[in-house]
C-alpha atoms as a PDB file:
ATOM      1  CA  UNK A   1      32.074  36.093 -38.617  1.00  0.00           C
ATOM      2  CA  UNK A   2      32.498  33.590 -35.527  1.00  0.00           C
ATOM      3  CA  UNK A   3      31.072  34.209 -32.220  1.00  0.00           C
ATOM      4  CA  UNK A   4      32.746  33.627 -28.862  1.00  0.00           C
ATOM      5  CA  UNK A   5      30.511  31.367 -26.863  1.00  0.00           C
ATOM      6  CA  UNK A   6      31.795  30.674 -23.383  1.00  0.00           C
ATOM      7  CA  UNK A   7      31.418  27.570 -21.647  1.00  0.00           C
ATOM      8  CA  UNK A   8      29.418  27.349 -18.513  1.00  0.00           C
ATOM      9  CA  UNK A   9      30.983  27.357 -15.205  1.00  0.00           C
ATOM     10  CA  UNK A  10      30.936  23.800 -13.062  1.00  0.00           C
ATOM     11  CA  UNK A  11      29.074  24.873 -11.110  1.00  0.00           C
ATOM     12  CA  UNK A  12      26.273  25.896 -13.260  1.00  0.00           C
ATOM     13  CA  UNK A  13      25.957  22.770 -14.425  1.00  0.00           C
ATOM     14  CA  UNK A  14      22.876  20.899 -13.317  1.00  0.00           C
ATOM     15  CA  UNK A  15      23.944  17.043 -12.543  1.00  0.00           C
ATOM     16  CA  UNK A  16      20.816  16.030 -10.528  1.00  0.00           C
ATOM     17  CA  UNK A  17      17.227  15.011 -11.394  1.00  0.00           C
ATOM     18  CA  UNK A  18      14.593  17.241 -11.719  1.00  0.00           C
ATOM     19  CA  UNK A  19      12.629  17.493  -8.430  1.00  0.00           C
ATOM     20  CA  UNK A  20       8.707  17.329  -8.430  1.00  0.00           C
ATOM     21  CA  UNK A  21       7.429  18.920  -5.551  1.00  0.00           C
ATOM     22  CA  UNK A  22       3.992  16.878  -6.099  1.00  0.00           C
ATOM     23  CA  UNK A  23       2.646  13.820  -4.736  1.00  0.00           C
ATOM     24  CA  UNK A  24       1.529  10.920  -7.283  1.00  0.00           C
ATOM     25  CA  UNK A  25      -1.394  10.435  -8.222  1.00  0.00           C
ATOM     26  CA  UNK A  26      -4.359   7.891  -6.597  1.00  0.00           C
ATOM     27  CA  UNK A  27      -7.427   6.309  -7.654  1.00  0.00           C
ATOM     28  CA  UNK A  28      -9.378   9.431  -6.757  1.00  0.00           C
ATOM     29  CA  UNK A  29      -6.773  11.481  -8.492  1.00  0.00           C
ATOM     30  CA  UNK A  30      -6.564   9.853 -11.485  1.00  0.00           C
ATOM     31  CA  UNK A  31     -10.586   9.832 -11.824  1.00  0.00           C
ATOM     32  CA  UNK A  32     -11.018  13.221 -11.158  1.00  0.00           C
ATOM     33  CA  UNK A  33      -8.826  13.519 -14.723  1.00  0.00           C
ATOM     34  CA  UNK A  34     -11.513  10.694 -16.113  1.00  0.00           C
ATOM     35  CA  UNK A  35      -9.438   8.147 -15.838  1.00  0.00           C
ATOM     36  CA  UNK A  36     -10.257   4.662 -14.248  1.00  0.00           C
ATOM     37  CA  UNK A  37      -8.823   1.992 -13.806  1.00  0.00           C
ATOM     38  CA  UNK A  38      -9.607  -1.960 -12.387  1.00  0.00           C
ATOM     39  CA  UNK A  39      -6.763  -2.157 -10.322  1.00  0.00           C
ATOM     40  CA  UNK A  40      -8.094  -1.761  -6.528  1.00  0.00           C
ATOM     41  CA  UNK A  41      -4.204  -0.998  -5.223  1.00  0.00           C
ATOM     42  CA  UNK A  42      -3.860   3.395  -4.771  1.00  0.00           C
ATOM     43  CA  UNK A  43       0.162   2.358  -4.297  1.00  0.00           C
ATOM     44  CA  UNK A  44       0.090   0.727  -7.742  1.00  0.00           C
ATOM     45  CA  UNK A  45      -1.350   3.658  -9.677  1.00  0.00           C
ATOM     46  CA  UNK A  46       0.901   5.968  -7.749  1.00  0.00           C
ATOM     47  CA  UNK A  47       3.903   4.048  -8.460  1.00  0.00           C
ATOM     48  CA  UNK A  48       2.326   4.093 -12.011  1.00  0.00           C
ATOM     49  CA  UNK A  49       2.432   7.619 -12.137  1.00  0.00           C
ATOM     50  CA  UNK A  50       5.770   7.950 -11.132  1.00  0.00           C
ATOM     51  CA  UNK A  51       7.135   5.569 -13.764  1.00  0.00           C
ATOM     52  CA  UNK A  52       5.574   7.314 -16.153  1.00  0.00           C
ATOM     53  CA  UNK A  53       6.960  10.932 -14.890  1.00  0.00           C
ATOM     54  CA  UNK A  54      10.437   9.025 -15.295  1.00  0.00           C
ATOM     55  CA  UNK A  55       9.981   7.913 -18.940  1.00  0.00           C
ATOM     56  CA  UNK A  56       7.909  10.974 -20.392  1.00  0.00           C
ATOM     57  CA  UNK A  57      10.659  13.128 -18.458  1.00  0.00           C
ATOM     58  CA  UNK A  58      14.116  11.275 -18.790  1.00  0.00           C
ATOM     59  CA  UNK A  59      15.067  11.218 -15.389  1.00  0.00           C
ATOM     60  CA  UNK A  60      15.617   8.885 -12.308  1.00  0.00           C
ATOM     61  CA  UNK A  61      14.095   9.091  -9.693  1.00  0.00           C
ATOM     62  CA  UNK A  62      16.723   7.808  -6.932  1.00  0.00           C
ATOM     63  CA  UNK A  63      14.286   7.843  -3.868  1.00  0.00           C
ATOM     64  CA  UNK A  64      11.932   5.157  -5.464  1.00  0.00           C
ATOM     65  CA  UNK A  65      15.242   2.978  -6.924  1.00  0.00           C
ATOM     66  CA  UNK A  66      14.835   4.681 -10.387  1.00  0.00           C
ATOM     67  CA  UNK A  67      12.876   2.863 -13.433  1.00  0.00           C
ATOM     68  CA  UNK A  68      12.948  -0.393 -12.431  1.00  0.00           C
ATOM     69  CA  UNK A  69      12.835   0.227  -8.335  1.00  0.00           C
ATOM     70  CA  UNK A  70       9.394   2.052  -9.148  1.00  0.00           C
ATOM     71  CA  UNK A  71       8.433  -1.045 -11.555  1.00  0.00           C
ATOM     72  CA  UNK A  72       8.992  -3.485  -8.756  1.00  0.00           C
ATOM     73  CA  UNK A  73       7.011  -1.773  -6.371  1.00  0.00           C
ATOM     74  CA  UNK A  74       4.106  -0.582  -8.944  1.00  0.00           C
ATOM     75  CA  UNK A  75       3.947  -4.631  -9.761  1.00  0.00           C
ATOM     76  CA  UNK A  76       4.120  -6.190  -6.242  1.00  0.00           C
ATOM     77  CA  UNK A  77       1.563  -3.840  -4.967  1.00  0.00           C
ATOM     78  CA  UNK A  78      -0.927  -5.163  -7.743  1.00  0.00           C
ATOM     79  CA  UNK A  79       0.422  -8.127  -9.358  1.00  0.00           C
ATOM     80  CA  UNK A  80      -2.555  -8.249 -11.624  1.00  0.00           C
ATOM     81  CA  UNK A  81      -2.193  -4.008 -12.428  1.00  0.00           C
ATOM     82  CA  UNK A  82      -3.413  -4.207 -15.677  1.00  0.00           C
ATOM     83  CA  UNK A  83      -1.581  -0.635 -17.288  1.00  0.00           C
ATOM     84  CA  UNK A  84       1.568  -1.458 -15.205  1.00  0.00           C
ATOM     85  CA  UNK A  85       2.212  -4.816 -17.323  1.00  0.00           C
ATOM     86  CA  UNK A  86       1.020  -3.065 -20.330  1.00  0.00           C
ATOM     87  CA  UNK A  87       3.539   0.069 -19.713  1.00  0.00           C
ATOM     88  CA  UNK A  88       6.176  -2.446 -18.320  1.00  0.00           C
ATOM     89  CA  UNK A  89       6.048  -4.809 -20.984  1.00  0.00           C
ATOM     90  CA  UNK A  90       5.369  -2.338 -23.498  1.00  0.00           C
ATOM     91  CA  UNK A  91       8.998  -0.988 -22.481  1.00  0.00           C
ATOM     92  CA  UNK A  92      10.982  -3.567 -22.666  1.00  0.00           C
ATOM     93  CA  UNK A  93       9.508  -4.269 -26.369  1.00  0.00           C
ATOM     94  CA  UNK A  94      11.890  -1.163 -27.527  1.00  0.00           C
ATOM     95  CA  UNK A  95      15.020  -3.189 -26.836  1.00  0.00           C
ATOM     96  CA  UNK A  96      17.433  -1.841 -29.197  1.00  0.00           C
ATOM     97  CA  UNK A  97      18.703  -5.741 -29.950  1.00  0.00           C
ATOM     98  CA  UNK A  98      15.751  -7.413 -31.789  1.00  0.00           C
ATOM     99  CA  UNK A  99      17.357 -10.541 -30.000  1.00  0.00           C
ATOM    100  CA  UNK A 100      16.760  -9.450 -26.694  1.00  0.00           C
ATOM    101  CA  UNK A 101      13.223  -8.357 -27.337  1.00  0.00           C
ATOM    102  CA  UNK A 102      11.494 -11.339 -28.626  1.00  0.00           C
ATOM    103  CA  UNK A 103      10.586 -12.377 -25.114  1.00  0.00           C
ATOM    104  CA  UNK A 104       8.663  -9.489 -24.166  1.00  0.00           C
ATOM    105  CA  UNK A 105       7.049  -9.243 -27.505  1.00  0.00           C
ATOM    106  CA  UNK A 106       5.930 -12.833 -27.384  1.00  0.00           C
ATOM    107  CA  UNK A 107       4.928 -11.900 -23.174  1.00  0.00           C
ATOM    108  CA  UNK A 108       2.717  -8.573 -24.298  1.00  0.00           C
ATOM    109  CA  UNK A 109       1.044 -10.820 -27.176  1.00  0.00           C
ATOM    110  CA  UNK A 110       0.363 -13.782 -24.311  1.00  0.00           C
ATOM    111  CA  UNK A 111      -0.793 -10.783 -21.676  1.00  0.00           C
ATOM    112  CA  UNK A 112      -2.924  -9.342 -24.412  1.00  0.00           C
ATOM    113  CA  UNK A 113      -4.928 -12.344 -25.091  1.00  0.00           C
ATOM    114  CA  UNK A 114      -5.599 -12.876 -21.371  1.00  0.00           C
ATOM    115  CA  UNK A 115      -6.744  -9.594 -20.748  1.00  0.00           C
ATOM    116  CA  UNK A 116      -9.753  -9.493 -23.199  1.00  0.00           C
ATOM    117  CA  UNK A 117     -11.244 -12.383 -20.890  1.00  0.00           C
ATOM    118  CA  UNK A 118     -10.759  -9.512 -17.650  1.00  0.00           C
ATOM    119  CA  UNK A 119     -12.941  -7.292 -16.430  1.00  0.00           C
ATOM    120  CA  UNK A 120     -11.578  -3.971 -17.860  1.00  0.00           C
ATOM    121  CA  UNK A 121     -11.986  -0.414 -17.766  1.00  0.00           C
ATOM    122  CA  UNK A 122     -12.391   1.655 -20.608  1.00  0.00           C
ATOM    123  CA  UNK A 123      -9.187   3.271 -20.381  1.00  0.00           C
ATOM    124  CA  UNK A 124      -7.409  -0.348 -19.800  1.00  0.00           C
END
C-alpha cells in the first residue's frame, strides 16, 4: 500500500541560514566554559567561535563573509591565533583531491613543529 505524501509549498521552504540570536564568545566567555587560550585578541576567539558555529552547523554566515570572510578576520586579528591556524589548516587538510591537499598537510606538519617551542595553553 503507497502513501500520498505531498510536497511542501514554496513558501514553506526555508532558503536562508539559521539565525543565532547570540553573541560570540570572548576570552572571559570561553574561560568561564574552562577553556583558555594564549591568544591575547577577544576578536580572534570570537571570530573563532563563529567559524566553528559555521562548520559544526553547515551554514553561512553572510554578515561575517561566510567561512572564509570569518577566517580572514579571525587570522588578521591574531596572526599568531594558535586554534585558528590549527582549525584553519586543519580544514583545508579534508580537500577531497589528495592533490590539492598536500600543501596544507605539509603547512599543519611545519605549524605543528613550531608550536611545541610556544608558550601554550593546555587546551592549545
Amino acid at each position: 500500500m503507497s502513501k500520498t505524501i505531498n510536497a511542501p509549498e514554496a513558501s514553506d521552504i526555508v532558503t536562508d541560514s539559521p539565525t543565532f540570536t547570540f553573541h560570540w564568545r570572548d576570552l572571559a566567555a570561553w574561560q568561564a566554559d574552562g577553556i583558555t587560550f594564549s591568544s591575547p585578541s577577544n576578536e580572534a576567539v570570537k571570530m573563532y567561535d563563529a567559524i566553528l558555529h559555521q562548520a559544526i552547523y553547515h551554514y553561512h554566515d553572510g554578515q561575517l563573509g561566510g567561512f572564509s570572510g570569518t577566517n580572514k578576520s579571525m587570522m588578521e586579528a591574531d596572526p599568531d591565533f594558535v586554534m585558528g591556524k590549527v582549525f584553519s589548516l586543519g580544514m583545508d587538510c579534508f580537500a577531497t583531491n589528495p592533490n590539492k591537499n598536500a600543501e596544507p598537510r605539509k603547512k599543519l606538519i611545519d605549524f605543528s613543529a613550531k608550536a611545541k617551542e610556544m608558550r601554550l595553553t593546555e587546551y592549545e
